[in-house]
C-alpha atoms as a PDB file:
ATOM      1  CA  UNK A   1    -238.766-111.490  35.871  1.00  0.00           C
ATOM      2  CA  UNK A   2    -235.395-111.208  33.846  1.00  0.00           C
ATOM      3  CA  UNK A   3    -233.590-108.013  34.178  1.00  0.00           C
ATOM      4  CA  UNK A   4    -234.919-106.966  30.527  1.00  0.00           C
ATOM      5  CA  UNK A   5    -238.300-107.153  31.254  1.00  0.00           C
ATOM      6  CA  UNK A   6    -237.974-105.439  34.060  1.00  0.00           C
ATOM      7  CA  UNK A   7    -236.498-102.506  32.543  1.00  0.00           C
ATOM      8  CA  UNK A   8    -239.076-102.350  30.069  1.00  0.00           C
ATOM      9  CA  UNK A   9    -242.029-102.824  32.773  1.00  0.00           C
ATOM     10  CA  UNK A  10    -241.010-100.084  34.331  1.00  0.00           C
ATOM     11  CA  UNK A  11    -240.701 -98.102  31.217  1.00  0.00           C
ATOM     12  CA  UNK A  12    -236.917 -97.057  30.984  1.00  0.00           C
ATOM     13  CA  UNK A  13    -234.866 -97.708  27.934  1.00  0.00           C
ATOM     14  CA  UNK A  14    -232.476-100.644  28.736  1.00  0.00           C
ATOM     15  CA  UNK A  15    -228.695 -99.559  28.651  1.00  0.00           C
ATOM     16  CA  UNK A  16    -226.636-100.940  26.170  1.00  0.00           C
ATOM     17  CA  UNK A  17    -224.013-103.446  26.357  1.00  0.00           C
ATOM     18  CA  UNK A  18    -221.065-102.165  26.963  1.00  0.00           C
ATOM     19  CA  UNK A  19    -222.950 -99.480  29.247  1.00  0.00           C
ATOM     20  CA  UNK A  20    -224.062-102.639  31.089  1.00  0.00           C
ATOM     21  CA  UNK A  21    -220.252-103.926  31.483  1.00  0.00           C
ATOM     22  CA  UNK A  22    -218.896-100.780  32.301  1.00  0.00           C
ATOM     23  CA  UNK A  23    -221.234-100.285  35.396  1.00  0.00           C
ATOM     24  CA  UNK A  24    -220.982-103.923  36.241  1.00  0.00           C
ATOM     25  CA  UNK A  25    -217.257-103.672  36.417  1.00  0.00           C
ATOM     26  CA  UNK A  26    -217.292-100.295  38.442  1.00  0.00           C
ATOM     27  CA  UNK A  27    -220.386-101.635  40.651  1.00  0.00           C
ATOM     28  CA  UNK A  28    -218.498-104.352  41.663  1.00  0.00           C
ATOM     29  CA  UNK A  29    -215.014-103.062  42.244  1.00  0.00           C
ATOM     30  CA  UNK A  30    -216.638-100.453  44.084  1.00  0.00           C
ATOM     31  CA  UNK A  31    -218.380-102.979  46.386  1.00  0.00           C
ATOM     32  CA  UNK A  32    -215.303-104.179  47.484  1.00  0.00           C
ATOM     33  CA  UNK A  33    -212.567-101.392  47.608  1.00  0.00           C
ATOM     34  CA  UNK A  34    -214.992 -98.396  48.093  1.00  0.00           C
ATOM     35  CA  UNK A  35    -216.329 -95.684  46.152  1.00  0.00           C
ATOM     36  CA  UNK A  36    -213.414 -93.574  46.193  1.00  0.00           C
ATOM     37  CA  UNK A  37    -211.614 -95.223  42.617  1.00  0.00           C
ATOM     38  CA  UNK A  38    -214.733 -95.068  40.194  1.00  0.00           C
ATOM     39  CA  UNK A  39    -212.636 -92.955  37.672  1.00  0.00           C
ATOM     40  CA  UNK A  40    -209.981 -94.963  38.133  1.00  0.00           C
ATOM     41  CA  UNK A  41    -212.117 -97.792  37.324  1.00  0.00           C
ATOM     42  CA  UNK A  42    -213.797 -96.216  34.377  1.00  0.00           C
ATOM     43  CA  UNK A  43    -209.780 -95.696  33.142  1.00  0.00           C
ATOM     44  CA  UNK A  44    -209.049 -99.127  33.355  1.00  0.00           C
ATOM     45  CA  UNK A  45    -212.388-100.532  31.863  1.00  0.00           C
ATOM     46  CA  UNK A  46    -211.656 -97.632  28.603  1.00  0.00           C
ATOM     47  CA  UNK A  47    -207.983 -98.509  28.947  1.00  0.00           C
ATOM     48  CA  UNK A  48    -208.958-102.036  27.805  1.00  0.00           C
ATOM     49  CA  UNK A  49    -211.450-101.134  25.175  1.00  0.00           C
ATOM     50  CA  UNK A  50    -208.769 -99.563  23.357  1.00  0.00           C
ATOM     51  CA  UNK A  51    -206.565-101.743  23.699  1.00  0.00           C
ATOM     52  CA  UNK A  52    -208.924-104.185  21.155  1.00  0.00           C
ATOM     53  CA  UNK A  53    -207.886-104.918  17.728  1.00  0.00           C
ATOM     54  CA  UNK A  54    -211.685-104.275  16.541  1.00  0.00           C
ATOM     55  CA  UNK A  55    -214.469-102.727  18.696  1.00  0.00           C
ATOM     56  CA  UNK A  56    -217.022-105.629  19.498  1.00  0.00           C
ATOM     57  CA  UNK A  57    -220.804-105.046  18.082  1.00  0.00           C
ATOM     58  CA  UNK A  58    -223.687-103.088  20.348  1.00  0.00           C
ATOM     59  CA  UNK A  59    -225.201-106.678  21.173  1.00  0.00           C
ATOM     60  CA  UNK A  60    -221.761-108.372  21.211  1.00  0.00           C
ATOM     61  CA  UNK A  61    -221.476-110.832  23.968  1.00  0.00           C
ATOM     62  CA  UNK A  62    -217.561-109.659  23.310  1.00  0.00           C
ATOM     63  CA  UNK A  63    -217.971-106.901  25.673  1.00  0.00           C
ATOM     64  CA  UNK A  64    -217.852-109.292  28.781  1.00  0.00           C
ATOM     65  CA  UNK A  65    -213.129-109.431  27.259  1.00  0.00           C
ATOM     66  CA  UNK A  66    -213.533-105.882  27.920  1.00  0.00           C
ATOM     67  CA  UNK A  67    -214.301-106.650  31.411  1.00  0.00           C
ATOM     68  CA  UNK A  68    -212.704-109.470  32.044  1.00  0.00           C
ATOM     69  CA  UNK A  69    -209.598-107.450  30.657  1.00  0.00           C
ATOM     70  CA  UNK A  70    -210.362-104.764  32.973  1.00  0.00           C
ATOM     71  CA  UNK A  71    -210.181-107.098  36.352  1.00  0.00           C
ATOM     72  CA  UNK A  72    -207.019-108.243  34.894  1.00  0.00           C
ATOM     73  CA  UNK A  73    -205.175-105.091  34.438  1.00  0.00           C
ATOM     74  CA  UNK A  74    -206.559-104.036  38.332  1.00  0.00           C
ATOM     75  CA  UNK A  75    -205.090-106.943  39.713  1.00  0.00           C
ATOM     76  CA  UNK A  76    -201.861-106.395  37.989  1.00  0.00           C
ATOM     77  CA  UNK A  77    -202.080-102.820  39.705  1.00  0.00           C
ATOM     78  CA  UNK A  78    -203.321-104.222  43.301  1.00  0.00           C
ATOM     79  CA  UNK A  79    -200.721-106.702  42.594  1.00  0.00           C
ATOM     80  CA  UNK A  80    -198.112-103.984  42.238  1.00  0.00           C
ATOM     81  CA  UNK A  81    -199.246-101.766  44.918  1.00  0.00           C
ATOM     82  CA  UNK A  82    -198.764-104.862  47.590  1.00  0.00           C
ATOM     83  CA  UNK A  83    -195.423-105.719  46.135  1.00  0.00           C
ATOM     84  CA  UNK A  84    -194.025-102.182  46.699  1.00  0.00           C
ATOM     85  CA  UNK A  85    -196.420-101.402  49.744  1.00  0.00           C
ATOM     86  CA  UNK A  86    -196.916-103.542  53.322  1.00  0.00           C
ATOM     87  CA  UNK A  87    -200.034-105.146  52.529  1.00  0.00           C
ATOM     88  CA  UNK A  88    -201.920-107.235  54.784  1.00  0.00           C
END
C-alpha cells in the first residue's frame, strides 16, 4: 500500500508537499548526524526556499530543488567545517 493510501486508511490528513520535503530532509540528516541540528536543518531547508525566484505550487514536484538545494548548501557547510576543523 502506497504511502497515500495509507495515510488515508488510517484516517489522517496527508501533509502537504513541501511539509513532506521539509521532514524528509530533516529525517534524514538527522539519521545520520543526530538529532541535535533539526533547527539548523529547518534554516537551511527555509534558507533555500527563499532563495527561489517563484515559490513552486502545493502539488509541485518542484519542491524536491528545495531539497536538493538544501543538501547542497549543508555540504558546503560540512565542507567548511572540515576545511577549518581536523576532521576524520
Amino acid at each position: 500500500m502506497n504511502e497515500a493510501l495509507t495515510i488515508r486508511h488510517q484516517g489522517l490528513e496527508p501533509k502537504s508537499m513541501p511539509e513532506h520535503e521539509l521532514q524528509g530532509f530533516v529525517n534524514a540528516v538527522m539519521e545520520l548526524l543526530g538529532t541535535q541540528q533539526a533547527s539548523v536543518l529547518t534554516e537551511i531547508w527555509l534558507d533555500e526556499l527563499a532563495s527561489l525566484d517563484a515559490m513552486p505550487g502545493p502539488t509541485s514536484t518542484e519542491w524536491r530543488l528545495v531539497t536538493l538545494g538544501a543538501w547542497g548548501r549543508l555540504a558546503h557547510r560540512l565542507f567548511d567545517v572540515c576545511l577549518f576543523r581536523d576532521c576524520p
